[in-house]
Protein backbone atom coordinates (compact mmCIF):
# COMPACT_ATOMS: atom_id res chain seq x y z
CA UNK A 1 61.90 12.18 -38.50
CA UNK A 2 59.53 14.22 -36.68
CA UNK A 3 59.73 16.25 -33.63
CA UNK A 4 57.37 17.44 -30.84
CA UNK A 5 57.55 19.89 -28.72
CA UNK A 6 55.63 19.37 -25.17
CA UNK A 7 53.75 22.28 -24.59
CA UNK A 8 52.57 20.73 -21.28
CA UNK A 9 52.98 17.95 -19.37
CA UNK A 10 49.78 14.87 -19.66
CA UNK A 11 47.82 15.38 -17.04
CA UNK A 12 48.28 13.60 -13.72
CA UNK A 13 45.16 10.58 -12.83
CA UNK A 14 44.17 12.50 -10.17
CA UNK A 15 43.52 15.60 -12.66
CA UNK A 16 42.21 13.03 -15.47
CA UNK A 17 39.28 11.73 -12.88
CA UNK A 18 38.58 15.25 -12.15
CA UNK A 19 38.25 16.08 -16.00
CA UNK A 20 36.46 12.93 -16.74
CA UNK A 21 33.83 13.71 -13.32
CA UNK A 22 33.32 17.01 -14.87
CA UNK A 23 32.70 16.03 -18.49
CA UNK A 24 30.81 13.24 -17.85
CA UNK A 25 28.36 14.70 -14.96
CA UNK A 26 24.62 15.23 -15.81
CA UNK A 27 21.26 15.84 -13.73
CA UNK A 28 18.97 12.96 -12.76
CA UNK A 29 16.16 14.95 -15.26
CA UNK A 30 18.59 14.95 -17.97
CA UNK A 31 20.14 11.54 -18.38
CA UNK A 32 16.38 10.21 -17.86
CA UNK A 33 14.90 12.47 -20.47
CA UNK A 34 17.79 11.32 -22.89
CA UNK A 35 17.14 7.55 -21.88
CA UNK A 36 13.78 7.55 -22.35
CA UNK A 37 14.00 9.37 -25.72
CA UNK A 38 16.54 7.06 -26.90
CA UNK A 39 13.84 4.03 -26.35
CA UNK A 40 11.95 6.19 -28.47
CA UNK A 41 14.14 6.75 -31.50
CA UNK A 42 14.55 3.52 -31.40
CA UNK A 43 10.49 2.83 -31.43
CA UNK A 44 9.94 4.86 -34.44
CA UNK A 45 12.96 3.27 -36.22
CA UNK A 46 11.53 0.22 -35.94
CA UNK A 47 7.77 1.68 -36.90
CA UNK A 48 9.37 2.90 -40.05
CA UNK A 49 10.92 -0.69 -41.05
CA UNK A 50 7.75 -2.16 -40.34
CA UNK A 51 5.90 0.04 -42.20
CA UNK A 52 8.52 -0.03 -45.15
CA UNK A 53 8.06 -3.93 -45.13
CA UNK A 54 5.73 -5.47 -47.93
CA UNK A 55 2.65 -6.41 -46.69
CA UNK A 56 3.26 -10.24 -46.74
CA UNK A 57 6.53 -9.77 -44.89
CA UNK A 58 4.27 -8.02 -42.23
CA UNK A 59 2.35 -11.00 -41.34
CA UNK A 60 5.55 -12.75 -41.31
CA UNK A 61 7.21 -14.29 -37.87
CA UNK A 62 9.72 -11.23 -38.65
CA UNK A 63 7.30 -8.79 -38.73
CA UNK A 64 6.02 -9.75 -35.89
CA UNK A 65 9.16 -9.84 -34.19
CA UNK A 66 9.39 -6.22 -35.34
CA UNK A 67 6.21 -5.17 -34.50
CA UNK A 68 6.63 -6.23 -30.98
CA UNK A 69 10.10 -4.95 -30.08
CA UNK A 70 8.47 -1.80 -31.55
CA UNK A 71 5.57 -1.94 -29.33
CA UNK A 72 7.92 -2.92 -26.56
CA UNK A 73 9.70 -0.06 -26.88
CA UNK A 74 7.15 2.10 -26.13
CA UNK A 75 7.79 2.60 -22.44
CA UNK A 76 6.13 4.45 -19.61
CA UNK A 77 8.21 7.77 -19.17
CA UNK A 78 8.82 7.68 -14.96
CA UNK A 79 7.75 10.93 -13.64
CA UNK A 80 10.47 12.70 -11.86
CA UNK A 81 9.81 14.02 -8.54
CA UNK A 82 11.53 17.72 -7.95
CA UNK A 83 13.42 16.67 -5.03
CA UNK A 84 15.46 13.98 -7.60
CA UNK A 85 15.89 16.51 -10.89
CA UNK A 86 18.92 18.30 -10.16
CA UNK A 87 20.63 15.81 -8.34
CA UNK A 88 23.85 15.29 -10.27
CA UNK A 89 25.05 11.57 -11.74
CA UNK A 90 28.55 10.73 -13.03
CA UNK A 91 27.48 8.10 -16.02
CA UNK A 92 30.66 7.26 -18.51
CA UNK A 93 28.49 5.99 -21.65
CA UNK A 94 29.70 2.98 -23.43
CA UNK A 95 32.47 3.04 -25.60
CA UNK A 96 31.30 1.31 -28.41
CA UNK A 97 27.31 2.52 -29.73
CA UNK A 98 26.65 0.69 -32.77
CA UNK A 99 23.06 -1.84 -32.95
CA UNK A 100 20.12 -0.86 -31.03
CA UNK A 101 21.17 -3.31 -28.27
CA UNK A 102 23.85 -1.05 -27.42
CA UNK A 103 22.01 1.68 -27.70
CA UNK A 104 19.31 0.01 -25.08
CA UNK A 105 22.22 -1.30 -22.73
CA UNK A 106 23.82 2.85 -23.10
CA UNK A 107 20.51 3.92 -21.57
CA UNK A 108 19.76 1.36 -19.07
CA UNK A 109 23.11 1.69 -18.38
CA UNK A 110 22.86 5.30 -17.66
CA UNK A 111 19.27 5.05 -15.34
CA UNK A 112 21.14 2.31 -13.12
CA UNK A 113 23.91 5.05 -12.62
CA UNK A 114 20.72 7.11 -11.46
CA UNK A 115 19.50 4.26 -9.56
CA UNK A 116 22.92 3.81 -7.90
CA UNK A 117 23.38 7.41 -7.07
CA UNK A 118 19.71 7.80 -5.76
CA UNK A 119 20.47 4.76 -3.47
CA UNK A 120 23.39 6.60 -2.19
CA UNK A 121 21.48 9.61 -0.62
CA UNK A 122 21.00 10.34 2.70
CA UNK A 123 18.10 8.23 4.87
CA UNK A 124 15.14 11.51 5.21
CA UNK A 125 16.17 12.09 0.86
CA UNK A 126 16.11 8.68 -0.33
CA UNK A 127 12.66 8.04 1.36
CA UNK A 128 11.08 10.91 -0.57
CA UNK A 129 12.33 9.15 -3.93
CA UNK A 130 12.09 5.90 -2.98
CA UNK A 131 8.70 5.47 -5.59
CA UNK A 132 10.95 6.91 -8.05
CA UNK A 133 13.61 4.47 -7.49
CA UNK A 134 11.31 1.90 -8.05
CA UNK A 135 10.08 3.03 -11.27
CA UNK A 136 13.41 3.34 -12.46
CA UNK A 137 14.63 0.00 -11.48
CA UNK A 138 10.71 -1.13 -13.35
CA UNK A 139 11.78 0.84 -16.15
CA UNK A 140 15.22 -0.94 -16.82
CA UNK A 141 14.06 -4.42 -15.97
CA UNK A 142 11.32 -3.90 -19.10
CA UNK A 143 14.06 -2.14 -21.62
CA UNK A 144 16.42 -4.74 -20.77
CA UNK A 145 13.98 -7.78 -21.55
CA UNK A 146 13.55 -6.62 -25.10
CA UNK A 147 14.36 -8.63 -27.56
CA UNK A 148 15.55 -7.13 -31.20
CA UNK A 149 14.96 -8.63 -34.42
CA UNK A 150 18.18 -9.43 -36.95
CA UNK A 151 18.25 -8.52 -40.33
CA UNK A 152 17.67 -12.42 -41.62
């Protein structure tokens, strides 16, 4: 039977939400930068299986359906005003990444921790990003109403 030795003791909760807050704390720029590029990984993935699909299969209801989440996916990048870029966000990405709709819900997921954050500033500081928030919440209502196509 095997034996451990306990170097040191498990961390306390208190000590594991400060680890986790550190680890999982970006910049307003960054997490929307990675959002937004994930929409776009995703829009040349599905350029490159509609392109790879025979030419009857294009003009197909499924190629179509392709063709349109691709097109979809192609979403206005928000432009991020200076006073917002360096604010800092605690976002815990999903557990589990595995079809492109988690991969969508991961990065609306992550701008509505934005959103939430931005909504939590000060009166005078969430006035001058107020246009931003908008485009955000814009932003996530579109990436959240697409629709992918199965592999039937």
């Amino acid at each position: 039977m095997a034996t451990f030795e306990v170097l040191k003791p498990f961390p306390s909760e208190k000590e594991l939400e400060a680890i986790r807050q550190k680890h999982f704390t970006a910049t307003v720029g960054s997490i929307v930068a990675d959002a937004v590029e994930v929409f776009k990984e995703m829009s040349r993935e599905l350029e490159t299986w509609y392109d790879s699909m025979p030419e009857g299969l294009q003009g197909s209801a499924k190629g179509d359906e392709v063709k349109e989440a691709q097109e979809a996916l192609n979403l206005p990048e928000p432009d991020i005003p200076e006073e917002a870029t360096d604010i800092t966000v605690v976002y815990v990405p999903l557990e589990w990444i595995e079809s492109r709709g988690d991969k969508r819900s991961n990065a609306v997921k992550s701008l509505q921790a934005v959103v939430d954050a931005l909504n939590k500033l000060e009166d005078e500081k969430k006035e001058e990003v107020s246009g931003f928030i908008t485009d955000l919440e814009d932003l996530i209502s579109e990436a959240d109403s697409i629709e992918f196509p199965g592999f039937r």
